[in-house]
C-alpha atoms as a PDB file:
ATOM      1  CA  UNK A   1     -74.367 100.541  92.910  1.00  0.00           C
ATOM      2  CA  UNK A   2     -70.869 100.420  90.417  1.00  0.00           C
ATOM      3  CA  UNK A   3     -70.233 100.656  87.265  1.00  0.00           C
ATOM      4  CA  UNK A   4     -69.867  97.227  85.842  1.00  0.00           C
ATOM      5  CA  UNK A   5     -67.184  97.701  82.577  1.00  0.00           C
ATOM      6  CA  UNK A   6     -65.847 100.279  80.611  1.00  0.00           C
ATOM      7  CA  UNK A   7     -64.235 103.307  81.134  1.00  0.00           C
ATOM      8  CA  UNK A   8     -65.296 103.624  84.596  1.00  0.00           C
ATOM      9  CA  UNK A   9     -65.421 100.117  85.465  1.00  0.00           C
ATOM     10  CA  UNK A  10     -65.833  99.426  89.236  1.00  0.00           C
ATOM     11  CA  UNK A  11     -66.729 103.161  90.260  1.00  0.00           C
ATOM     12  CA  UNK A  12     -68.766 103.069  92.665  1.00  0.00           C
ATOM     13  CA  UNK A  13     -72.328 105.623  92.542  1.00  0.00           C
ATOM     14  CA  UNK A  14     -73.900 106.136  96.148  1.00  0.00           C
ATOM     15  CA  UNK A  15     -77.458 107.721  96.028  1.00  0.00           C
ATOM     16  CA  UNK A  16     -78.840 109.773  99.038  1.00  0.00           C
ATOM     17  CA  UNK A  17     -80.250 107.644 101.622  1.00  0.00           C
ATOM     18  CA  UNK A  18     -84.005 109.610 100.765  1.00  0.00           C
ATOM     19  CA  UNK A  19     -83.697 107.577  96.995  1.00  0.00           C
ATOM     20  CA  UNK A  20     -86.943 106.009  96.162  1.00  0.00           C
ATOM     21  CA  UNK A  21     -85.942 104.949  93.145  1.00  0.00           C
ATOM     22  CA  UNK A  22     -84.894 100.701  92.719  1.00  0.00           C
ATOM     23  CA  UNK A  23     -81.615 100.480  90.586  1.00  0.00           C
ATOM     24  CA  UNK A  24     -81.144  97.615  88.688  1.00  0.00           C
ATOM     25  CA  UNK A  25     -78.866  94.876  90.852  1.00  0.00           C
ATOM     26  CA  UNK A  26     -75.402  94.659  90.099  1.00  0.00           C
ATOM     27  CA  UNK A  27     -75.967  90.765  89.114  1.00  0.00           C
ATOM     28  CA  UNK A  28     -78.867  91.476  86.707  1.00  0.00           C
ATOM     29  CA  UNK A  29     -77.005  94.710  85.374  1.00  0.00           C
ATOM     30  CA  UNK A  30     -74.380  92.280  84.096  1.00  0.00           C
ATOM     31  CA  UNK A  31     -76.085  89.370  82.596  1.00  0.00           C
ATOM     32  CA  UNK A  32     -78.468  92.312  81.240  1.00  0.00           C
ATOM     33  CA  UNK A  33     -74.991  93.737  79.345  1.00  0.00           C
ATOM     34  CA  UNK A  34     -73.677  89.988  78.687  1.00  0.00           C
ATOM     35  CA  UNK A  35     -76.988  89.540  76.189  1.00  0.00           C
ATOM     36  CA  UNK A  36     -76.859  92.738  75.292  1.00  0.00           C
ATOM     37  CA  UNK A  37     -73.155  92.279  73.614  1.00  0.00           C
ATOM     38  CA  UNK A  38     -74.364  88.909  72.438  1.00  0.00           C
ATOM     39  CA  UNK A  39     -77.233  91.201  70.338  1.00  0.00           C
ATOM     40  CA  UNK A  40     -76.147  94.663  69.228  1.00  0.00           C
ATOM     41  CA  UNK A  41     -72.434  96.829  69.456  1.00  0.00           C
ATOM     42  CA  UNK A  42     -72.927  99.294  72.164  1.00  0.00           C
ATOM     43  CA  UNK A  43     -70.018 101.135  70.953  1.00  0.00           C
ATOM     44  CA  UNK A  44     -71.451 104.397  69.123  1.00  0.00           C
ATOM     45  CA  UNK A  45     -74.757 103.404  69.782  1.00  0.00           C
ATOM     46  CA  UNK A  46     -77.661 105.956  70.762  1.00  0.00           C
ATOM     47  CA  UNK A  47     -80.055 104.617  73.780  1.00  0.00           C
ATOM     48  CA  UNK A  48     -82.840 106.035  75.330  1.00  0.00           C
ATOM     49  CA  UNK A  49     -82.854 104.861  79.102  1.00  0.00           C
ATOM     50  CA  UNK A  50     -86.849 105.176  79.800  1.00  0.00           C
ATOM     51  CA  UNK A  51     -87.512 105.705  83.910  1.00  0.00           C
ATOM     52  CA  UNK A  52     -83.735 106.794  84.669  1.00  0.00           C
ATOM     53  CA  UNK A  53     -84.593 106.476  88.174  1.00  0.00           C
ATOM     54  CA  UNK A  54     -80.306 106.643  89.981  1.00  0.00           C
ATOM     55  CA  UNK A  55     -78.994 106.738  86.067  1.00  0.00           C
ATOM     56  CA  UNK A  56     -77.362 103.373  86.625  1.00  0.00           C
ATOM     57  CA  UNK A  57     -78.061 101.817  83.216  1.00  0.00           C
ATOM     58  CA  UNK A  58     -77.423 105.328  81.408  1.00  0.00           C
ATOM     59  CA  UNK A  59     -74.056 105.698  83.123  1.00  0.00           C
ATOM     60  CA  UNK A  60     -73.495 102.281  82.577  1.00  0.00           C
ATOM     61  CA  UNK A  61     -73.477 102.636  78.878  1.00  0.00           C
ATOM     62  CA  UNK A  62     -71.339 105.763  79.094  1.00  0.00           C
ATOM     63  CA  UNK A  63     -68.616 103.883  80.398  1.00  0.00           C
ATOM     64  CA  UNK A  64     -69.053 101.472  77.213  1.00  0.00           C
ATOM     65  CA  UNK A  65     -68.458 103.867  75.056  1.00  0.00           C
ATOM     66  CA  UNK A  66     -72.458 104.494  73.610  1.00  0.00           C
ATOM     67  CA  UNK A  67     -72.282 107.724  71.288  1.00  0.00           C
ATOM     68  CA  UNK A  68     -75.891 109.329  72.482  1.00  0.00           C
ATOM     69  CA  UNK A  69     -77.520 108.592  75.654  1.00  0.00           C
ATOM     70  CA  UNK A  70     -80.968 110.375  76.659  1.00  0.00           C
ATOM     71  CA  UNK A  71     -82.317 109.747  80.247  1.00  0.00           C
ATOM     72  CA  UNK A  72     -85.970 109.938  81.249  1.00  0.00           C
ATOM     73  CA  UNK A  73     -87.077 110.418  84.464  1.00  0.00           C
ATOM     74  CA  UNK A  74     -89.758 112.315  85.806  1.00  0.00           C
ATOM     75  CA  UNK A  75     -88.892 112.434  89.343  1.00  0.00           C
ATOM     76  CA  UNK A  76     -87.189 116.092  90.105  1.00  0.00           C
ATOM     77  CA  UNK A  77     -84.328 114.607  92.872  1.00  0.00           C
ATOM     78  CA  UNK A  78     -83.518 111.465  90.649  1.00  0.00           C
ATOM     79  CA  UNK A  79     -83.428 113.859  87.776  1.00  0.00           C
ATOM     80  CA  UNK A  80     -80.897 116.226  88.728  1.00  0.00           C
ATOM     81  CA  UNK A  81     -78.906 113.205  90.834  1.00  0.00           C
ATOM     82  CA  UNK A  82     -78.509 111.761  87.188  1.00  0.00           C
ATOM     83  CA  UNK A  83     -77.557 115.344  85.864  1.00  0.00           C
ATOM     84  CA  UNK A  84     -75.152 115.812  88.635  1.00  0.00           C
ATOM     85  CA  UNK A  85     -73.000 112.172  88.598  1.00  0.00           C
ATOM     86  CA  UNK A  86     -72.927 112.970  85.004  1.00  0.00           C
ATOM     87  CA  UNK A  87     -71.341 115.910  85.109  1.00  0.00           C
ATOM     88  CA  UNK A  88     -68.823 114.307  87.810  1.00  0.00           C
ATOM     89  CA  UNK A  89     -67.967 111.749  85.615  1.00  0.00           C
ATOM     90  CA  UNK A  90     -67.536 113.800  82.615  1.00  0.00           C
ATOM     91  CA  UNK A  91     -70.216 111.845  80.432  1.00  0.00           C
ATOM     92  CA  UNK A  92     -70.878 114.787  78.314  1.00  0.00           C
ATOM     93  CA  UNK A  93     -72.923 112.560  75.735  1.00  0.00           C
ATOM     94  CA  UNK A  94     -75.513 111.921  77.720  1.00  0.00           C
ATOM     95  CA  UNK A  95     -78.924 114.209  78.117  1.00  0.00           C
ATOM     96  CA  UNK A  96     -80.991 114.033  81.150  1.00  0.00           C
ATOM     97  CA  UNK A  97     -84.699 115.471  80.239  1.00  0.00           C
ATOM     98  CA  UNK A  98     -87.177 115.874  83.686  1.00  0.00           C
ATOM     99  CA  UNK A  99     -90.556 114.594  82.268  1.00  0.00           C
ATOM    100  CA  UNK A 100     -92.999 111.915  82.154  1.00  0.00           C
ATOM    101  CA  UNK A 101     -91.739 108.831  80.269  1.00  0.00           C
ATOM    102  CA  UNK A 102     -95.225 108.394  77.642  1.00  0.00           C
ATOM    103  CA  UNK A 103     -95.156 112.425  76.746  1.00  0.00           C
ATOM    104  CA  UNK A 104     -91.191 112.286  76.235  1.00  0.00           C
ATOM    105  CA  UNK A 105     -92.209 109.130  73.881  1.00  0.00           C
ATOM    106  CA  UNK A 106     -94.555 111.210  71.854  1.00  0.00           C
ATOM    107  CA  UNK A 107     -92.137 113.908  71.463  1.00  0.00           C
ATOM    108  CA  UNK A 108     -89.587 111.593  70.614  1.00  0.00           C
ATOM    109  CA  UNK A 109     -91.344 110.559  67.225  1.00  0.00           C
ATOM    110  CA  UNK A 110     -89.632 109.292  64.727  1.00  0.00           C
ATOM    111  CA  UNK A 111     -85.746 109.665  65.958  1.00  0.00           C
ATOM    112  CA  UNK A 112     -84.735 106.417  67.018  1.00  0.00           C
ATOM    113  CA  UNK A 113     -82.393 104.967  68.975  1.00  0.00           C
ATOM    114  CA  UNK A 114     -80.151 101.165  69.022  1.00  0.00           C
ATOM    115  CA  UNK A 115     -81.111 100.705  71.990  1.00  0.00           C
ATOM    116  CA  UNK A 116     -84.484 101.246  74.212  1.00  0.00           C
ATOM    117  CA  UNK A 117     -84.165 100.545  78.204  1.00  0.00           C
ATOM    118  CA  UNK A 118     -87.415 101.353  80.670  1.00  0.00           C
ATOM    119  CA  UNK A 119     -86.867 100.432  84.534  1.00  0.00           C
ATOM    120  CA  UNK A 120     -90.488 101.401  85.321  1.00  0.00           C
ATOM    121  CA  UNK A 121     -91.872 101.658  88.811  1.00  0.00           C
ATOM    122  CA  UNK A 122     -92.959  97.934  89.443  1.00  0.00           C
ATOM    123  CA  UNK A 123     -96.227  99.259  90.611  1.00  0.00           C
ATOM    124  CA  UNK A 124     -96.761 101.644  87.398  1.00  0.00           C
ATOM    125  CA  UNK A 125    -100.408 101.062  86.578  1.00  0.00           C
ATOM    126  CA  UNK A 126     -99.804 101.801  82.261  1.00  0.00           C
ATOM    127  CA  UNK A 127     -96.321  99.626  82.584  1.00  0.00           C
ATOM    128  CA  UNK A 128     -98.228  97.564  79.956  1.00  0.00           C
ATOM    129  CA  UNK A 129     -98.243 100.594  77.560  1.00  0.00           C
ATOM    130  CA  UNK A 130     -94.492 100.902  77.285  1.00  0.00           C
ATOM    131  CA  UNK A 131     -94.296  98.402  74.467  1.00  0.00           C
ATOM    132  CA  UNK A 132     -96.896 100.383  72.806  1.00  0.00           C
ATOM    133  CA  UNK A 133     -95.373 103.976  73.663  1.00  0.00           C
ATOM    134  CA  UNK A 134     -91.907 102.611  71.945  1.00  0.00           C
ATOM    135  CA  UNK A 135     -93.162 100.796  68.480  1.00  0.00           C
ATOM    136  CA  UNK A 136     -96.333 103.367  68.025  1.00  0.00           C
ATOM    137  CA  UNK A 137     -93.887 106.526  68.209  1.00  0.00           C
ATOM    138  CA  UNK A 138     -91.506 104.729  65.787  1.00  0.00           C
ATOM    139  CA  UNK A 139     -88.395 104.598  68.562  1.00  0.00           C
ATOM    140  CA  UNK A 140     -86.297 101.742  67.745  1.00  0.00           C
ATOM    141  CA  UNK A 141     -83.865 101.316  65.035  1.00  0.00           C
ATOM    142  CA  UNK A 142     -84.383  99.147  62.252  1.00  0.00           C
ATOM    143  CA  UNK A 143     -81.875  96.181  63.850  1.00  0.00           C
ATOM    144  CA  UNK A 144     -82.553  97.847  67.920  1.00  0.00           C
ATOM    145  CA  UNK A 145     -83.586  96.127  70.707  1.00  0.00           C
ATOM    146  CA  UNK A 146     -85.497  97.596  73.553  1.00  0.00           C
ATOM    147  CA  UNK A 147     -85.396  96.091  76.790  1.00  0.00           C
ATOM    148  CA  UNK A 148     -88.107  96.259  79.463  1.00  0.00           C
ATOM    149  CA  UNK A 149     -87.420  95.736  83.287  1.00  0.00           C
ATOM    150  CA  UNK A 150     -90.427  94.224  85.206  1.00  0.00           C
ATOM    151  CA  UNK A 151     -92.082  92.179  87.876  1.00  0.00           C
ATOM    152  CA  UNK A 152     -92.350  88.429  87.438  1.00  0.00           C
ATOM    153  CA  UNK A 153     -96.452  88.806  87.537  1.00  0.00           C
ATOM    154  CA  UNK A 154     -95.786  90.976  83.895  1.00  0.00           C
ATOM    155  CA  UNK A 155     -96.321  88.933  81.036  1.00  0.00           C
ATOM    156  CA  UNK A 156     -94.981  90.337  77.265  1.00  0.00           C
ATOM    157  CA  UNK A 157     -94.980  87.500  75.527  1.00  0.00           C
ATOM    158  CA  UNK A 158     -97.843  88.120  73.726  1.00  0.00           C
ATOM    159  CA  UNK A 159     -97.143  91.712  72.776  1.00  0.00           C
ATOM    160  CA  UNK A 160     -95.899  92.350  69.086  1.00  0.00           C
ATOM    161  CA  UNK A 161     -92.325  92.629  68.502  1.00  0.00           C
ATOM    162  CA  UNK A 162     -91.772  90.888  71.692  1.00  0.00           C
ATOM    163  CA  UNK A 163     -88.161  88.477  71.462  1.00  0.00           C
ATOM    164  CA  UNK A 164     -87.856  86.840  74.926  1.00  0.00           C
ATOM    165  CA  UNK A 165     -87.585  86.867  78.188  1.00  0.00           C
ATOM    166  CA  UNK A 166     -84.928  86.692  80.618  1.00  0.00           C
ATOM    167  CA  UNK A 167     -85.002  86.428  84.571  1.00  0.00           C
ATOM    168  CA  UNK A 168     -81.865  87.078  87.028  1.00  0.00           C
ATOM    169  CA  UNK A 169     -82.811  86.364  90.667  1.00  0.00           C
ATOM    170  CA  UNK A 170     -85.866  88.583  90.846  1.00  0.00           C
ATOM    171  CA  UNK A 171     -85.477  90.361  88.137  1.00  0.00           C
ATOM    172  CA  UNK A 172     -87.049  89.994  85.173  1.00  0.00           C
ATOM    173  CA  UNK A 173     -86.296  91.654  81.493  1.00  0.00           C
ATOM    174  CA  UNK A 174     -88.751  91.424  78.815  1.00  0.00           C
ATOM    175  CA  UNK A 175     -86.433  91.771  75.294  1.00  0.00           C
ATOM    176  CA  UNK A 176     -87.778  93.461  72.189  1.00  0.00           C
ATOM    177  CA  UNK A 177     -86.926  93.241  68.577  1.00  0.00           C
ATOM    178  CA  UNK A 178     -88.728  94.717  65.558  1.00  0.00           C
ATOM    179  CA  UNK A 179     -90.223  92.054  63.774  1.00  0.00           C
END
């Protein structure tokens, strides 16, 4: 996995070979930024990258220049494999908490963020309560946009606040605006 743009653009970020976690692919990670930059500034922005899993989308906006990044992930060798490469690459705005991704959404109440990203396992059995878990808890800015990575057999489109839908290869992103 590299880093696509910014700062750091083309570094490349090697995971132990024991890494369950799926990172997003390269190709998807850019169209995903691509839309992005079409939507919102990342520049400055605060994000709140839901299911960290390697930290590729967290470190990604790092290296465009986000001002606050918090990382989710629940998973104790992902989490401090995020904490670590952070520290390597001197990203000192980003925090990396090790907890479940709904309780860290409840806890989260009320501060909000530009942008919202959530990688969830594809086989998470409540991956159709991370809409809910984002607009209930109030996370997203006024003009935000969360973004939510999934399997092609998840359907949002009929979830509030749902935008569109985009699909790289396999990869599927469900996009989110307040309405």
């Amino acid at each position: 996995m590299r880093i696509i743009s910014g700062t750091h653009k083309g570094k490349i970020i090697t995971p132990d070979k024991n890494f369950k976690a799926r990172p997003t692919t390269d190709f998807a990670k850019e169209n995903l930024f691509n839309v992005l930059n079409n939507y919102i500034d990342i520049e400055d922005a605060s994000i709140l990258d839901l299911f960290a899993g390697t930290g590729s989308i967290s470190y990604e906006f790092a290296s465009r220049g986000a001002g606050k990044i918090i990382s989710i992930e629940l998973n104790y060798n992902h989490y401090a494999f995020i904490k670590k490469t952070a520290a390597q690459l001197g990203f000192k705005n980003m925090t990396i908490f090790k907890t479940d991704v709904f309780i860290a959404c409840k806890k989260l109440n009320g501060t909000t963020f530009d942008i919202i990203f959530a990688d969830p396992p594809y086989n998470l059995e409540k991956i159709n309560e991370i809409p809910a878990a984002i607009f209930n808890n109030d996370l997203l800015a006024p003009d935000g946009i969360a973004i939510i990575e999934h399997p092609g057999t998840v359907d949002f489109s009929s979830e509030p606040n749902f935008f569109e839908h985009r699909q790289y290869g396999s990869v599927n992103f469900s996009i989110f605006k307040r309405q």
